[in-house]
C-alpha atoms as a PDB file:
ATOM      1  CA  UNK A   1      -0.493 -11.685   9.143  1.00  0.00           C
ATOM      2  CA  UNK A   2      -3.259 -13.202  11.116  1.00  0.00           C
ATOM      3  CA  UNK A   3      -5.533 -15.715  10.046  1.00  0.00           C
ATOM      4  CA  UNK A   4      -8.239 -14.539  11.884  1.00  0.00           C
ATOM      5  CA  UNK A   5      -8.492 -11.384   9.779  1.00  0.00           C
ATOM      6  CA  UNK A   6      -9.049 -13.618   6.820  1.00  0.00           C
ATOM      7  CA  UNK A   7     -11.767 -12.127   4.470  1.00  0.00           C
ATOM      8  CA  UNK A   8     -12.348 -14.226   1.454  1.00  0.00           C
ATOM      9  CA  UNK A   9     -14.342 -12.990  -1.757  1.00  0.00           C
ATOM     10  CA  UNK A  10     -15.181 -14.723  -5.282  1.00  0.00           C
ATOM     11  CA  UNK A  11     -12.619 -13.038  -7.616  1.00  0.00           C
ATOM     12  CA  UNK A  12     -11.036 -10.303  -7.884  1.00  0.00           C
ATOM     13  CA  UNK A  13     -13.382  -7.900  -8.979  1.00  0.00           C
ATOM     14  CA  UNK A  14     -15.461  -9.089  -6.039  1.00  0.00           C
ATOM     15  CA  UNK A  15     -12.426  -7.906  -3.940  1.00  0.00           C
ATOM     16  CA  UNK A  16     -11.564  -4.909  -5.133  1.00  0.00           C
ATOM     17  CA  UNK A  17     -15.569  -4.071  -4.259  1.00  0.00           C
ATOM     18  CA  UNK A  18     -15.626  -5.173  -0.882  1.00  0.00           C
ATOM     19  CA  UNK A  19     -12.306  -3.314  -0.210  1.00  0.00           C
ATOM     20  CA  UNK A  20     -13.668   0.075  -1.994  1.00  0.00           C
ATOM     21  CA  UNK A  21     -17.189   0.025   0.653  1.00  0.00           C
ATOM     22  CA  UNK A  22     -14.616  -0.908   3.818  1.00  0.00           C
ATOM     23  CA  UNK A  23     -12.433   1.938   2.808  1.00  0.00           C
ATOM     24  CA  UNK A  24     -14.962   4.485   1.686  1.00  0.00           C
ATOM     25  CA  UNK A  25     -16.449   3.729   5.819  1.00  0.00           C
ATOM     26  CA  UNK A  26     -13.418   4.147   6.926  1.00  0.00           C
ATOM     27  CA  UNK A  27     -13.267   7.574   5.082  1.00  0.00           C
ATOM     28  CA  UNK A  28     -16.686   8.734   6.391  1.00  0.00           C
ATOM     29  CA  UNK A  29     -15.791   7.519   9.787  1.00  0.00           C
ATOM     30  CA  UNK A  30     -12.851   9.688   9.558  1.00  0.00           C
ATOM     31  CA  UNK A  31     -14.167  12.679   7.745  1.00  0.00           C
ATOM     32  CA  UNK A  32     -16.540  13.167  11.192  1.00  0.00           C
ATOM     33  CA  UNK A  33     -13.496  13.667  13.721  1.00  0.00           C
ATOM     34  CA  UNK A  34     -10.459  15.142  11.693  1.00  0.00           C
ATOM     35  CA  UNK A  35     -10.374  17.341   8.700  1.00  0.00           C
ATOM     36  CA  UNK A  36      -6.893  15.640   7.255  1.00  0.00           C
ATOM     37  CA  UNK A  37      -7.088  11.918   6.169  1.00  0.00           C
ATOM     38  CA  UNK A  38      -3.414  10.350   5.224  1.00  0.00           C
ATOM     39  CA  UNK A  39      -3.651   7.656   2.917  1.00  0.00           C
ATOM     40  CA  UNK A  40      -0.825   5.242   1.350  1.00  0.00           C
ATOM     41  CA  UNK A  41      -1.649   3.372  -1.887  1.00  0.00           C
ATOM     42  CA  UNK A  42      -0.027  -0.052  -3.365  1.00  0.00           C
ATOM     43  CA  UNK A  43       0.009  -0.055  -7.316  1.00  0.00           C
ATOM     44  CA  UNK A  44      -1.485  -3.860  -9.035  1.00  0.00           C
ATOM     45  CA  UNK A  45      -4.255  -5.313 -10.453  1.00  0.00           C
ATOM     46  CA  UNK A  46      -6.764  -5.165  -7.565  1.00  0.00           C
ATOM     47  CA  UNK A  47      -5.527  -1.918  -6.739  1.00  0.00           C
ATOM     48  CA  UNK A  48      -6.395  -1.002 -10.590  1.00  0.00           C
ATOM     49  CA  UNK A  49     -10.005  -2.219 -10.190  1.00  0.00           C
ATOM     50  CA  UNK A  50     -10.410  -0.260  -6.670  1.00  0.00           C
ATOM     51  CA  UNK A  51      -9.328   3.061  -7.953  1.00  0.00           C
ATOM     52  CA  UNK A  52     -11.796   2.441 -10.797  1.00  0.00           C
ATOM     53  CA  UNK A  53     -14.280   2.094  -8.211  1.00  0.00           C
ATOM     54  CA  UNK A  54     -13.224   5.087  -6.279  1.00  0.00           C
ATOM     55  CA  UNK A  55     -13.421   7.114  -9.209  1.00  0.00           C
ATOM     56  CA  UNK A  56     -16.944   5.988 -10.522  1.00  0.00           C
ATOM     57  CA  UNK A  57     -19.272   4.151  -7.957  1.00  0.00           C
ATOM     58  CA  UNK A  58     -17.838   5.973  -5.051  1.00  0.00           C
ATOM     59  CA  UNK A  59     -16.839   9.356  -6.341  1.00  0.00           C
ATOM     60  CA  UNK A  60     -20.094  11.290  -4.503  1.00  0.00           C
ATOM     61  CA  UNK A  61     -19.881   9.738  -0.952  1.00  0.00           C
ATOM     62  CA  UNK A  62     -16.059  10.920  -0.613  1.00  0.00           C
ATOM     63  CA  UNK A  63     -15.196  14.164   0.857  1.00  0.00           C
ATOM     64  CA  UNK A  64     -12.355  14.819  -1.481  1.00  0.00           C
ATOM     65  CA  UNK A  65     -10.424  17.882  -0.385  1.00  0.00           C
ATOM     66  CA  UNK A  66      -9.638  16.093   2.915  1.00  0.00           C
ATOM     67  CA  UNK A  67      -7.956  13.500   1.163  1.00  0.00           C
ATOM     68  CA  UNK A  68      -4.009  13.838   1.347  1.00  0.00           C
ATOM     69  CA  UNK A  69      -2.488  10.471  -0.967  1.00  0.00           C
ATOM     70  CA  UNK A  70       0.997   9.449   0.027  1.00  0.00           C
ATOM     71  CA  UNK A  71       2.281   5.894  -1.886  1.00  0.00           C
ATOM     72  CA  UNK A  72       3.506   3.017  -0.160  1.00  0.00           C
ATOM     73  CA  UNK A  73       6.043   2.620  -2.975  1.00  0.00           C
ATOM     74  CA  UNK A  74       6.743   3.329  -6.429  1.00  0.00           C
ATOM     75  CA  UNK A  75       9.162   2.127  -9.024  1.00  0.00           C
ATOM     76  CA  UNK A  76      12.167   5.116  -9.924  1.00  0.00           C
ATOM     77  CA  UNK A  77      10.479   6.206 -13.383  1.00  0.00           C
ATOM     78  CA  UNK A  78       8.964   8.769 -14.642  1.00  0.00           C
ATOM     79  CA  UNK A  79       5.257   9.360 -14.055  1.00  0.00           C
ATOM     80  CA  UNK A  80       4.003   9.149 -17.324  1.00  0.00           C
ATOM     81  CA  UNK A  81       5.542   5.719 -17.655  1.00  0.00           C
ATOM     82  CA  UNK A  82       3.031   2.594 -17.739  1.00  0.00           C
ATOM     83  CA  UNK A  83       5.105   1.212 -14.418  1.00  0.00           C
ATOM     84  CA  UNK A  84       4.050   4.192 -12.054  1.00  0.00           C
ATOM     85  CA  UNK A  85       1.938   3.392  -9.494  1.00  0.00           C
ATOM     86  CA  UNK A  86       1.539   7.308  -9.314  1.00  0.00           C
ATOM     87  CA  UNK A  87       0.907   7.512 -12.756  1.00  0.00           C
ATOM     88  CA  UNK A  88      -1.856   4.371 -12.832  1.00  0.00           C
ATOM     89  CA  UNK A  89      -3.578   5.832  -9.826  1.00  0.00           C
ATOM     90  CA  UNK A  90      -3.398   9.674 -11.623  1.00  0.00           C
ATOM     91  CA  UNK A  91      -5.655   7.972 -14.764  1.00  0.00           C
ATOM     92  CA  UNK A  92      -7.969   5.678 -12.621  1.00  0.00           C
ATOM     93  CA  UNK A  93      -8.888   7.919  -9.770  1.00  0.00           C
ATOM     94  CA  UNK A  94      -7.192  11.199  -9.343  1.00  0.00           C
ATOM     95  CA  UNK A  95      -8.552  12.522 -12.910  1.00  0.00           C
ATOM     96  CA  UNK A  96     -12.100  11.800 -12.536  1.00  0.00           C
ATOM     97  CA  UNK A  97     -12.658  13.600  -8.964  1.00  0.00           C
ATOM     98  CA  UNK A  98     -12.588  16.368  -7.277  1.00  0.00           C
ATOM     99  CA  UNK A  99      -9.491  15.926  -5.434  1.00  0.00           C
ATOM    100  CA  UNK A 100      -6.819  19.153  -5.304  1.00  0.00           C
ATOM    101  CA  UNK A 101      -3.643  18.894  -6.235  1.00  0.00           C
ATOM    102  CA  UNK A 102      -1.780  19.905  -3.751  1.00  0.00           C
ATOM    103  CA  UNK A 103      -3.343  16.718  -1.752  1.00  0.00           C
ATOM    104  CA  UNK A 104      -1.164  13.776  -3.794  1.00  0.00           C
ATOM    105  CA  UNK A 105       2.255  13.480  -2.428  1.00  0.00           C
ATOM    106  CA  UNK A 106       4.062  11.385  -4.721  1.00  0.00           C
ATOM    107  CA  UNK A 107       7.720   9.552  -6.155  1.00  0.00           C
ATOM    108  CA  UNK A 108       9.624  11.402  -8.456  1.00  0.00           C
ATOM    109  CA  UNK A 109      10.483   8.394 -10.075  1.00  0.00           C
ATOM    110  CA  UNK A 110      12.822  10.131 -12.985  1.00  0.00           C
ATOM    111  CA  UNK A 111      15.047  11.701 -10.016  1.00  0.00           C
ATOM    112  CA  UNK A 112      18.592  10.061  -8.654  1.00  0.00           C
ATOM    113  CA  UNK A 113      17.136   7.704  -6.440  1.00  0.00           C
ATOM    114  CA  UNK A 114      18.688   8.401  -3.219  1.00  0.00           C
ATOM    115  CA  UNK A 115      18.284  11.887  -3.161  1.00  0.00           C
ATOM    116  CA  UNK A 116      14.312  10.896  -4.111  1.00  0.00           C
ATOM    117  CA  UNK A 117      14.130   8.681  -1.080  1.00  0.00           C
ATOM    118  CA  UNK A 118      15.576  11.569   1.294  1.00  0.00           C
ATOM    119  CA  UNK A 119      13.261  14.043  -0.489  1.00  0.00           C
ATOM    120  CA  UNK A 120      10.024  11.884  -0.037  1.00  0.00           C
ATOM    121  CA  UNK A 121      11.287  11.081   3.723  1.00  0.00           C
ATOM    122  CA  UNK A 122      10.978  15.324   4.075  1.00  0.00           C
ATOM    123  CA  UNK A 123       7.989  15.507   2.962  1.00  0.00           C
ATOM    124  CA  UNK A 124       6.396  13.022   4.857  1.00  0.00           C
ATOM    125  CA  UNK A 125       8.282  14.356   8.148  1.00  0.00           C
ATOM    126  CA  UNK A 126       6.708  17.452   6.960  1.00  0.00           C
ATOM    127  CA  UNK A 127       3.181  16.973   6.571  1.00  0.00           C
ATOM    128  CA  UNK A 128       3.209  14.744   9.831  1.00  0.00           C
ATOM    129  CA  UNK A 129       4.763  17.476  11.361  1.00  0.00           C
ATOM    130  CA  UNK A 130       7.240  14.738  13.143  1.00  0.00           C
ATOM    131  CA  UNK A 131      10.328  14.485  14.373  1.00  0.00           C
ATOM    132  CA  UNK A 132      13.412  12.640  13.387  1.00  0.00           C
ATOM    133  CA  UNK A 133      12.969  10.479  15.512  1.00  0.00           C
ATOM    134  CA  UNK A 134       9.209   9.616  15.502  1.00  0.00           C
ATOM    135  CA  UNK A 135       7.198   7.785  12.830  1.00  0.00           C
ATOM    136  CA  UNK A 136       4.273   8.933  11.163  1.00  0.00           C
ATOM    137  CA  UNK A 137       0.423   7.272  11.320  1.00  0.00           C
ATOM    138  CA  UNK A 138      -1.210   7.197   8.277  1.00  0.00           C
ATOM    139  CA  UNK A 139      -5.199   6.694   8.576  1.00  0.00           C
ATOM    140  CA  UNK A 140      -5.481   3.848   5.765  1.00  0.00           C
ATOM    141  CA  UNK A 141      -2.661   2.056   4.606  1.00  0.00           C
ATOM    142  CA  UNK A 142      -2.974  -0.899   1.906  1.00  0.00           C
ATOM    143  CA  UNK A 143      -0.405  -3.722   0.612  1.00  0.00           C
ATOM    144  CA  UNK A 144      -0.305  -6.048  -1.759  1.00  0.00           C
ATOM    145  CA  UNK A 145       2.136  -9.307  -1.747  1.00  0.00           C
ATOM    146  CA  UNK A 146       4.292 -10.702  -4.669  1.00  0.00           C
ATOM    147  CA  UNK A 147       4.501 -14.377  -5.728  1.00  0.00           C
ATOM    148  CA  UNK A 148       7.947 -13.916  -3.633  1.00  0.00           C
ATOM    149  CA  UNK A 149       6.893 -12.876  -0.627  1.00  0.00           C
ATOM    150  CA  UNK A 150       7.416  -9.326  -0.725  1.00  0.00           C
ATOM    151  CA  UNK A 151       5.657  -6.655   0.387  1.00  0.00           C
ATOM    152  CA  UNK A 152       5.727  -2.837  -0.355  1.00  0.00           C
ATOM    153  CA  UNK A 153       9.022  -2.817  -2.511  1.00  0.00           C
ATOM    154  CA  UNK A 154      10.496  -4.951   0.706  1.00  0.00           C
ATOM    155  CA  UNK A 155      11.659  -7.870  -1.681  1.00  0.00           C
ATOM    156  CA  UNK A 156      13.104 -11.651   0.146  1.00  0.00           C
ATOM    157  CA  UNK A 157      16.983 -10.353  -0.002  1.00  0.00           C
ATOM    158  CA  UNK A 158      16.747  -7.032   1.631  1.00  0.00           C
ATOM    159  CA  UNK A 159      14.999  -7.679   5.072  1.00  0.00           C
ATOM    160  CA  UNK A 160      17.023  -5.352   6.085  1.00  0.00           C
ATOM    161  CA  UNK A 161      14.504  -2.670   5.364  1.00  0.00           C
ATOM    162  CA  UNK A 162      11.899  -3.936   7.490  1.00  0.00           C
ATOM    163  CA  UNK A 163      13.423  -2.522  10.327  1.00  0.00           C
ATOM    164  CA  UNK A 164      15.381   0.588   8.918  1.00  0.00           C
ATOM    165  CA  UNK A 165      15.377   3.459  11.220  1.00  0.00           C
ATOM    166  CA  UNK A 166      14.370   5.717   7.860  1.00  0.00           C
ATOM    167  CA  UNK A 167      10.724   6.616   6.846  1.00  0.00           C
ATOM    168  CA  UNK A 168      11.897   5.787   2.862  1.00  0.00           C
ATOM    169  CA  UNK A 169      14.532   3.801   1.744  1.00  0.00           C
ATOM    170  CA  UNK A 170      15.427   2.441  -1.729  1.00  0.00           C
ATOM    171  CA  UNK A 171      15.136  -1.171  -2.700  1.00  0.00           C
ATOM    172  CA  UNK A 172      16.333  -3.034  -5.963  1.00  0.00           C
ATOM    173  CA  UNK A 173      14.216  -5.331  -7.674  1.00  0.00           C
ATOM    174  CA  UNK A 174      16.080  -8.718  -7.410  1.00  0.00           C
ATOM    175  CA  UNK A 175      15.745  -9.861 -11.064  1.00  0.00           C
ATOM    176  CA  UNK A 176      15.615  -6.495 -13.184  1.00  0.00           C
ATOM    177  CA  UNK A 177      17.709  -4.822 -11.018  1.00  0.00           C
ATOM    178  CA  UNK A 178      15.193  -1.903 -11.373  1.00  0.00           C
ATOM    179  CA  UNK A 179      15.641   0.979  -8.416  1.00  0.00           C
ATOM    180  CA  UNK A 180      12.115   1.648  -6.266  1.00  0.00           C
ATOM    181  CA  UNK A 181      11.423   4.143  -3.315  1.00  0.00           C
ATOM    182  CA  UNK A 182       9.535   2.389  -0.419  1.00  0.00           C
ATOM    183  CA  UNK A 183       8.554   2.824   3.005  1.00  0.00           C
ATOM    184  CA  UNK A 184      10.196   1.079   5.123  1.00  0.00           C
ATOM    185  CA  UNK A 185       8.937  -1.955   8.003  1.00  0.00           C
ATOM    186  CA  UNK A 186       8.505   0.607  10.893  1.00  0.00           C
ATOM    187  CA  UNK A 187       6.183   3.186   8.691  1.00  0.00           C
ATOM    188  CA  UNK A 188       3.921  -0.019   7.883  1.00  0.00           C
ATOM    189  CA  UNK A 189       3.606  -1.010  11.207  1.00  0.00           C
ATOM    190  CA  UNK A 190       3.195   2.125  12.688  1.00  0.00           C
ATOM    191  CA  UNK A 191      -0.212   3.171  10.622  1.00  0.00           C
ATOM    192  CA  UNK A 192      -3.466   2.964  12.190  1.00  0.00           C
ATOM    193  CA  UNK A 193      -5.536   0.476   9.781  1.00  0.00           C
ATOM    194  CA  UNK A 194      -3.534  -1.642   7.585  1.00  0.00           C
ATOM    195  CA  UNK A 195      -4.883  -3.860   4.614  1.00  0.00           C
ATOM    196  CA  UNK A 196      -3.295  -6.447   2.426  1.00  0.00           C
ATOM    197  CA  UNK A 197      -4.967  -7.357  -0.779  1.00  0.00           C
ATOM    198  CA  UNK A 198      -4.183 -10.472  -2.476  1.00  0.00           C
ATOM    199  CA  UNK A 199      -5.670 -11.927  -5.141  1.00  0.00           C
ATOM    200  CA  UNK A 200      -4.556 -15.087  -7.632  1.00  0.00           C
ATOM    201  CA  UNK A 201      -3.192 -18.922  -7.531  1.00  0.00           C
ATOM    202  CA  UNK A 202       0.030 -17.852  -7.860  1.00  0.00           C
ATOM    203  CA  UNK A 203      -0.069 -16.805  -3.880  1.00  0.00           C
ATOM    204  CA  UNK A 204      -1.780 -19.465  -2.951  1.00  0.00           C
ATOM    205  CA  UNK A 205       1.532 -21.349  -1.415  1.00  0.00           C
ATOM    206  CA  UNK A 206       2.775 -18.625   0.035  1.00  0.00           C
ATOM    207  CA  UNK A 207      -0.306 -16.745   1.552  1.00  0.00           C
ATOM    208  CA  UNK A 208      -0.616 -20.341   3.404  1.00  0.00           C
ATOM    209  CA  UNK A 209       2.844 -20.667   4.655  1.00  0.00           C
ATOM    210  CA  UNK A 210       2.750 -17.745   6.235  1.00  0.00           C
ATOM    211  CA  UNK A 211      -1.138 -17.388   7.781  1.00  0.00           C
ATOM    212  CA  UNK A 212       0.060 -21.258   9.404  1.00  0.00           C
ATOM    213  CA  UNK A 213       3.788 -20.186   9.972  1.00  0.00           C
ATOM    214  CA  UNK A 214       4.873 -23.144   8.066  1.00  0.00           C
ATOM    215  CA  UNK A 215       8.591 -23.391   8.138  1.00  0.00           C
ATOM    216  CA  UNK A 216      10.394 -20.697   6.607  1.00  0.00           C
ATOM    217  CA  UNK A 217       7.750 -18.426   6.944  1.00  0.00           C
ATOM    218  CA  UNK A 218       9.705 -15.464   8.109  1.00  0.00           C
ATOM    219  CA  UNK A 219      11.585 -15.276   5.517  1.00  0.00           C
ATOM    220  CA  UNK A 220       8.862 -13.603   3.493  1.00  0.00           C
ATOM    221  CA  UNK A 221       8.485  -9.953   4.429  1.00  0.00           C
ATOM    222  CA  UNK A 222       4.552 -10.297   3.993  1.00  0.00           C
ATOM    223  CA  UNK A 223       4.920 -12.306   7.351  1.00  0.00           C
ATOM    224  CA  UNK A 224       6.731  -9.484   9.228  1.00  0.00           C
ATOM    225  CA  UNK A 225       3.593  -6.576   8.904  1.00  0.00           C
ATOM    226  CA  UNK A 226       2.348  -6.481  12.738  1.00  0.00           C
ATOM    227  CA  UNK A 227       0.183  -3.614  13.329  1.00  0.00           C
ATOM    228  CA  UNK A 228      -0.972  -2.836  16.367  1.00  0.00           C
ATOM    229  CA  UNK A 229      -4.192  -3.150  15.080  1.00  0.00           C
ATOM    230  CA  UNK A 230      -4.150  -6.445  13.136  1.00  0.00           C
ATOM    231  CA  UNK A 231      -4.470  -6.561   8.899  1.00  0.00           C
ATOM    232  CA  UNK A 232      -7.320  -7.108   7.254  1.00  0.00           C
ATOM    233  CA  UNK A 233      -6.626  -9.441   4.630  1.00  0.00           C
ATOM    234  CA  UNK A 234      -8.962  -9.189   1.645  1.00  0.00           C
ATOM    235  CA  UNK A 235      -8.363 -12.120  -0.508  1.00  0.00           C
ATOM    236  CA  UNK A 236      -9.857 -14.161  -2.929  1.00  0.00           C
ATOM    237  CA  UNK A 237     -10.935 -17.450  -3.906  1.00  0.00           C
ATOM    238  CA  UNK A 238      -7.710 -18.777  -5.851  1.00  0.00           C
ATOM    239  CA  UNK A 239      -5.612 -16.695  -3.242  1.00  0.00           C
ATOM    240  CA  UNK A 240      -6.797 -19.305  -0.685  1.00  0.00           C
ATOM    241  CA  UNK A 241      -7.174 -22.438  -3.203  1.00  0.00           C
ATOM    242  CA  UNK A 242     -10.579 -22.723  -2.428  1.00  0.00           C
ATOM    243  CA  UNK A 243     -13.389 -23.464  -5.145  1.00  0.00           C
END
């Protein structure tokens, strides 16, 4: 993360709105100069509000049917289940537009979990059209980051996974135990335009640590997302401790 890229907002609401006009540019930008748009989605409560936004405000500027939605990670149950991300993005956004099926590429979550996290690694090989050994560049790309540290399902005790040579891998919650399919380190870094939204006082120690590399930074995955092309960081007021 870079401090520079900073972008501080009221609340979250007020983030989640900022974050829907900067990606609904980016997707007009986009929709001029390619007709396939790969996007990768974080489930949580800004997320929640943006694909709200998407869904409602928004819904009549997107070109839809060049959308294709891929998910940054997703927790190994099924998709009706309140914990999919899948699922709460299916009810927020993908059910109110005009967005064809065939476009949303997501977790089995009810499947064995390794063979899930080979099948999703397929899929994304095949709709980049990549080799084994090259990594694919999704257009928009968007994180959030846990009281923890972690980001993506990239949790304190498995660093490990931010520099996997896989596409997918799966992680373990560290206090539930609970399985999740996530892209790994490399993916991240390797997307065009990556975001982190985070939101709440409960980050507020964290966030800090590792924007001034405070000791022991780097031991929060959060700190280890280098782009090429820096993060934007969409925050807001209590993320930053600011009144």
């Amino acid at each position: 993360m870079d401090a520079n890229q900073l972008r501080t907002y009221e609340d979250n609401p007020a983030v989640a709105k900022a974050f829907a006009e900067e990606m609904v540019q980016q997707i007009e930008e986009l929709t001029k100069i390619q007709d396939r748009i790969s996007i990768a989605v974080s489930g949580g409560s800004t997320p929640k509000l943006l694909f709200e936004l998407l869904g409602k405000e928004y819904r009549e500027r997107i070109d839809w049917g060049k959308l294709h939605f891929f998910w940054v990670d997703d927790r190994c149950v099924p998709a009706d289940s309140p914990e999919s991300n899948y699922g709460q993005t299916k009810s927020l956004l993908f059910d109110h537009v005009d967005l064809p099926e065939k476009n949303i590429f997501w977790v089995q979550g009810e499947k064995d979990p390794a063979q899930e996290s080979q099948r999703y690694e397929s899929l994304i090989r095949e709709w980049f059209q990549i080799a084994e050994t090259e990594l694919p560049e999704f257009d928009l790309l968007f994180l959030g980051m846990g009281t923890d540290g972690h980001t993506a399902s990239i949790f304190p005790h498995e660093m490990e996974l931010l520099n996997s040579n896989r596409l997918c891998e799966v992680a373990t919650h560290p206090e539930t135990g609970q399985k999740r399919i996530t892209l790994t380190g490399p993916v991240i870094n390797a997307a065009a335009k990556v975001y982190f939204l985070i939101t709440g006082s409960s980050k507020k120690e964290i966030l800090d640590q590792i924007l001034n590399q405070k000791d022991g930074f780097l031991s929060y995955p959060a700190a280890h997302i280098h782009p090429s092309l820096p993060a934007k960081i969409y925050t807001d007021k209590a993320a930053v401790g600011v009144s």
